[in-house]
N, C-alpha and C. Protein backbone atom coordinates (compact mmCIF):
# COMPACT_ATOMS: atom_id res chain seq x y z
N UNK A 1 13.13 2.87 3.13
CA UNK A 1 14.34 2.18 3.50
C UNK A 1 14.72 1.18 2.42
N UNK A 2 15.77 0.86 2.37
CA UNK A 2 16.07 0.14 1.18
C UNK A 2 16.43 -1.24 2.21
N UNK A 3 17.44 -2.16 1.13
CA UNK A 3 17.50 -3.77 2.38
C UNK A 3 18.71 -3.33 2.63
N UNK A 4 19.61 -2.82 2.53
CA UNK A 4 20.93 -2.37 3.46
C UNK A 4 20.50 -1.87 4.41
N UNK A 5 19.30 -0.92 4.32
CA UNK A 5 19.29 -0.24 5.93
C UNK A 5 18.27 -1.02 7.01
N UNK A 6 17.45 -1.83 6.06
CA UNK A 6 16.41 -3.34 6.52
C UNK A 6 17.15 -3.88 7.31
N UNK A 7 18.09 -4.49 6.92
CA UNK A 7 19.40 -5.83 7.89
C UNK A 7 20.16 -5.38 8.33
N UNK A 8 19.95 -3.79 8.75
CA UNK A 8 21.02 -3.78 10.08
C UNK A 8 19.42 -3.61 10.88
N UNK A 9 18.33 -3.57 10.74
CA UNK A 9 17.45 -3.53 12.14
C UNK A 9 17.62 -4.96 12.46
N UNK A 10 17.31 -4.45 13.97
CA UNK A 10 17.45 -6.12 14.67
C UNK A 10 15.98 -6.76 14.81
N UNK A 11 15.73 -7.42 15.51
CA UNK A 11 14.45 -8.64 15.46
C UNK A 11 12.99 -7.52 15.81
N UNK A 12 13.20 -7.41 16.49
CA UNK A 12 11.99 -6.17 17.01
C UNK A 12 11.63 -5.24 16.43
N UNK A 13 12.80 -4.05 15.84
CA UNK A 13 12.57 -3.42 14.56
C UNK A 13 11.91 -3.41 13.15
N UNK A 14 12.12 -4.66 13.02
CA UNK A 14 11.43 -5.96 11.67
C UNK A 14 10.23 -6.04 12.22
N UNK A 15 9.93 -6.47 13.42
CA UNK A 15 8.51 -7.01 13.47
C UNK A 15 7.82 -5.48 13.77
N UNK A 16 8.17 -4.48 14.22
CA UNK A 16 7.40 -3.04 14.10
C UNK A 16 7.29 -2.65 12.56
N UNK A 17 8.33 -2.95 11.74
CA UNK A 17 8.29 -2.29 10.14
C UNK A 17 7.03 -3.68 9.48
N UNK A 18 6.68 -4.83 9.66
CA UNK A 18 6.04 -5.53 9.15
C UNK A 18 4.50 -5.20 9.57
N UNK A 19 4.48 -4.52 11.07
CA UNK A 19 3.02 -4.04 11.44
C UNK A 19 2.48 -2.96 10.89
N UNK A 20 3.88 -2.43 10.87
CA UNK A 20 3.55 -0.92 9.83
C UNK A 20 2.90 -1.05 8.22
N UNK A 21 3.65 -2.67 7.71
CA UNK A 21 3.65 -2.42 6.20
C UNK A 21 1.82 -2.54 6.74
N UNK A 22 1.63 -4.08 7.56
CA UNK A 22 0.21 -4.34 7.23
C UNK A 22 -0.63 -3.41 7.50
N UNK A 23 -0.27 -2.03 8.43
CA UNK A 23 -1.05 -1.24 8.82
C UNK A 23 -1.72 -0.35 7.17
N UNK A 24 -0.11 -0.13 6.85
CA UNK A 24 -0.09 0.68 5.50
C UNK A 24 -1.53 -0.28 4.31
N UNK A 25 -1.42 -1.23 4.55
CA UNK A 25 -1.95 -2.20 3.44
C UNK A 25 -3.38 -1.98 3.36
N UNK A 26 -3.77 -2.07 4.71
CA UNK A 26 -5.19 -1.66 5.34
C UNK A 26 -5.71 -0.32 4.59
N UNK A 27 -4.87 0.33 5.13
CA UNK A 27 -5.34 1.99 5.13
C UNK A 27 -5.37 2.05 3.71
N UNK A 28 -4.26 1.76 2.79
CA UNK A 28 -4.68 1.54 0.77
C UNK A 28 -5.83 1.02 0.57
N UNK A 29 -6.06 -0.55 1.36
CA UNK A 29 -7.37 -0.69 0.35
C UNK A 29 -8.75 0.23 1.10
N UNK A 30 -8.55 0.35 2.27
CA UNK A 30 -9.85 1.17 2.62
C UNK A 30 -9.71 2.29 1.70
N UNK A 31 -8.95 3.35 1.19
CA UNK A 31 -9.03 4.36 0.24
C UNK A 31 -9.19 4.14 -0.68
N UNK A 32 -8.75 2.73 -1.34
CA UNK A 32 -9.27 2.29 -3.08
C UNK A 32 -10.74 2.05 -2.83
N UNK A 33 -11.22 1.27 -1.68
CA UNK A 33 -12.56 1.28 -1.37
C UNK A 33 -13.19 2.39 -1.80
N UNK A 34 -12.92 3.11 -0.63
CA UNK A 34 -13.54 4.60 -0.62
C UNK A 34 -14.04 5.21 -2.04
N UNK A 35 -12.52 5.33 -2.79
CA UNK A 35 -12.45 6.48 -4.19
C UNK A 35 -13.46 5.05 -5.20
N UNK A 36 -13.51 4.35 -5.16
CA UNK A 36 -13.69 3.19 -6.36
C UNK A 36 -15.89 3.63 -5.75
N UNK A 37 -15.98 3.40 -4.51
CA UNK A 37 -17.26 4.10 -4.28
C UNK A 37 -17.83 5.67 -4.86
N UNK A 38 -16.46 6.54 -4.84
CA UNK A 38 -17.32 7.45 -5.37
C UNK A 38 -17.13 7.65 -6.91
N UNK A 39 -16.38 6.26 -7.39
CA UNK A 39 -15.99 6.73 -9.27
C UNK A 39 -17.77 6.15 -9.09
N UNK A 40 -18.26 5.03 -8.41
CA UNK A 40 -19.78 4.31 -8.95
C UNK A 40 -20.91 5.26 -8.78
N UNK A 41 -20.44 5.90 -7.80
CA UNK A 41 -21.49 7.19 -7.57
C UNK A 41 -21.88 8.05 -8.42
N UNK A 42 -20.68 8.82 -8.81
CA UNK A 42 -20.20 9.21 -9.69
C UNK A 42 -21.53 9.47 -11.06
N UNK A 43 -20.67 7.97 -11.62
CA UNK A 43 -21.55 7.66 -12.62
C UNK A 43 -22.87 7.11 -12.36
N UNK A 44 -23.28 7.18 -11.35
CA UNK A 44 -25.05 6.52 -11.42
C UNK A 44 -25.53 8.15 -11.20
N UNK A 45 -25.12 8.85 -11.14
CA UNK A 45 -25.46 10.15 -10.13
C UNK A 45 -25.43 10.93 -11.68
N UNK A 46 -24.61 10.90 -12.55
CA UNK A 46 -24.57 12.01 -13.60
C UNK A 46 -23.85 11.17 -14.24
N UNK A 47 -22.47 11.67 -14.99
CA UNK A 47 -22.15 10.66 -16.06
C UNK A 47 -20.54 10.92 -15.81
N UNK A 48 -19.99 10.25 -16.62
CA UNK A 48 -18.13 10.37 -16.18
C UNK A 48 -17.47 12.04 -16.61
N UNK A 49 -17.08 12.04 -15.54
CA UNK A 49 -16.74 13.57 -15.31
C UNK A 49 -15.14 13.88 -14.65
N UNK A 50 -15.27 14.92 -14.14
CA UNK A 50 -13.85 15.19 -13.03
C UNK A 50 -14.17 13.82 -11.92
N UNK A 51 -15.46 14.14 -10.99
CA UNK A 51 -15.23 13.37 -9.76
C UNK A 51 -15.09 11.96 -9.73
N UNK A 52 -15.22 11.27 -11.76
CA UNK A 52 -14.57 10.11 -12.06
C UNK A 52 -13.24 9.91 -12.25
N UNK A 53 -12.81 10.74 -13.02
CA UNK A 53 -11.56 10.45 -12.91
C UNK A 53 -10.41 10.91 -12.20
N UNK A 54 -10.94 11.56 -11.08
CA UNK A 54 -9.77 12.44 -10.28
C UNK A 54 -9.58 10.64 -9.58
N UNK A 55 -10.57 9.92 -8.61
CA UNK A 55 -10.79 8.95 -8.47
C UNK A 55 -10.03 7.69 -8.78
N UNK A 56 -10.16 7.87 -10.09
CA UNK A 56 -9.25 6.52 -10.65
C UNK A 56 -8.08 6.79 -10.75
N UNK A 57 -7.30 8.04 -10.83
CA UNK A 57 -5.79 8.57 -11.11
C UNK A 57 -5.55 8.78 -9.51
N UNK A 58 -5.99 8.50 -8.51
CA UNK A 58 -5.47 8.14 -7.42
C UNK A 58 -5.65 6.95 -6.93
N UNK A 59 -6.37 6.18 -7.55
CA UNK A 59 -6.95 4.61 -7.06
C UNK A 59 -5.16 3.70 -8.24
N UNK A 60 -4.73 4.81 -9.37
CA UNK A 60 -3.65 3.77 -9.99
C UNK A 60 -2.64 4.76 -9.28
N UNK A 61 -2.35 5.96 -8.59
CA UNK A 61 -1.17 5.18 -7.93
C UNK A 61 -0.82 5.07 -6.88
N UNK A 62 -2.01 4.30 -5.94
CA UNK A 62 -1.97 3.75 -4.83
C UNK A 62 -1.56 2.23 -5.30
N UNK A 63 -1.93 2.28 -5.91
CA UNK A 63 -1.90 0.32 -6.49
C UNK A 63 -0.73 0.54 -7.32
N UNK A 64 0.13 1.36 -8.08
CA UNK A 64 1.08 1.14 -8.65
C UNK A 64 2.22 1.76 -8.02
N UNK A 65 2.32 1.82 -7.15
CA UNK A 65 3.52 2.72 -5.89
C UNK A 65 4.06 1.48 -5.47
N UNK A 66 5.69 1.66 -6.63
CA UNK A 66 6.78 0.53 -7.01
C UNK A 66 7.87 0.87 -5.79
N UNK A 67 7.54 2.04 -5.17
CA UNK A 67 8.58 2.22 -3.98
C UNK A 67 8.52 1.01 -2.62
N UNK A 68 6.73 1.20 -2.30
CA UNK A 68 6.18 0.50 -1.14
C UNK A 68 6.11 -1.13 -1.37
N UNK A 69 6.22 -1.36 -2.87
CA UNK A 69 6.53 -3.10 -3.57
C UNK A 69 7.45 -3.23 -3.01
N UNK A 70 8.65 -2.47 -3.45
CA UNK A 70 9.77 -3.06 -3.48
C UNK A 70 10.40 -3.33 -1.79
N UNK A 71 9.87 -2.45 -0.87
CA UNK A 71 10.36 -2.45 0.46
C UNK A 71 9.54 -3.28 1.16
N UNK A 72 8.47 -3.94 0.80
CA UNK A 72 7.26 -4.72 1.33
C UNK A 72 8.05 -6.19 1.17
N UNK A 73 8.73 -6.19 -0.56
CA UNK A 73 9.43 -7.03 -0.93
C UNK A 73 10.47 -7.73 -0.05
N UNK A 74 11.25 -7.08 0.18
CA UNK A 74 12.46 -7.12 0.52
C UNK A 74 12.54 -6.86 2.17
N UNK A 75 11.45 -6.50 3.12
CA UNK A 75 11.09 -6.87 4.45
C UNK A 75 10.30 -8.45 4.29
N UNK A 76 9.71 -8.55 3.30
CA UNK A 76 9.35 -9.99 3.56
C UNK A 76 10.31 -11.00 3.16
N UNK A 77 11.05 -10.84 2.59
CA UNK A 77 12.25 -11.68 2.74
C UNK A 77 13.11 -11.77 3.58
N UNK A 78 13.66 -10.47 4.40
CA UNK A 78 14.48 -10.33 5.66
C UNK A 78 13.47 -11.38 6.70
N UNK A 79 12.25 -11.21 7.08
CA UNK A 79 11.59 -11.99 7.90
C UNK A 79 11.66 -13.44 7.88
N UNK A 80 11.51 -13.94 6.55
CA UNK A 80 11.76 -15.17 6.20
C UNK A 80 13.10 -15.67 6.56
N UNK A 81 14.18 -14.82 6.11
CA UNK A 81 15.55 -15.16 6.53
C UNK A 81 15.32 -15.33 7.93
N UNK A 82 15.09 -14.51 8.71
CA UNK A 82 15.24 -14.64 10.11
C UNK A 82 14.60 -15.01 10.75
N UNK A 83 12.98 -15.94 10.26
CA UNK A 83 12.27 -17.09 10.77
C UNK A 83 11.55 -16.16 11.60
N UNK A 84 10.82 -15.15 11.37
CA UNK A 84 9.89 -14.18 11.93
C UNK A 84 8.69 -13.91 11.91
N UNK A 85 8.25 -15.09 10.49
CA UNK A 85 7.28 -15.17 10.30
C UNK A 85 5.96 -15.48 10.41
């Protein structure tokens, strides 16, 4: 969603899309967890290979996914505007 389609939800809508982001937030770092466990495995187990770096090329773009910034962004500012916080 972009913030045009953000500020037409009303108060309730906002506070379901903000449970969602934190839900979303959770579930990323438990998977950077996860993959960042098996890049260490990985390498104590044998040496840097595929099951290292398949690992890290999904650990950067969970952490660099400029879509979920920017709408995380711009719901936390609608909230602020509307004292939701």
């Amino acid at each position: 969603m972009q913030e045009k389609e953000l500020s037409a939800l009303t108060d309730e809508e906002l506070l379901v899309e903000a449970k969602k982001m934190k839900s979303a937030a959770i579930l990323n770092a438990t998977l950077i967890g996860f993959m960042f466990g098996i890049v260490v495995y990985s390498v104590a187990k044998s040496s840097i290979g595929f099951f290292t770096l398949f690992p890290l090329f999904f650990i950067y773009k969970v952490v660099n996914n400029t879509e979920s910034k920017q709408k995380n962004t711009a719901l936390k500012k609608l909230l602020e505007e509307r004292n939701l916080t």
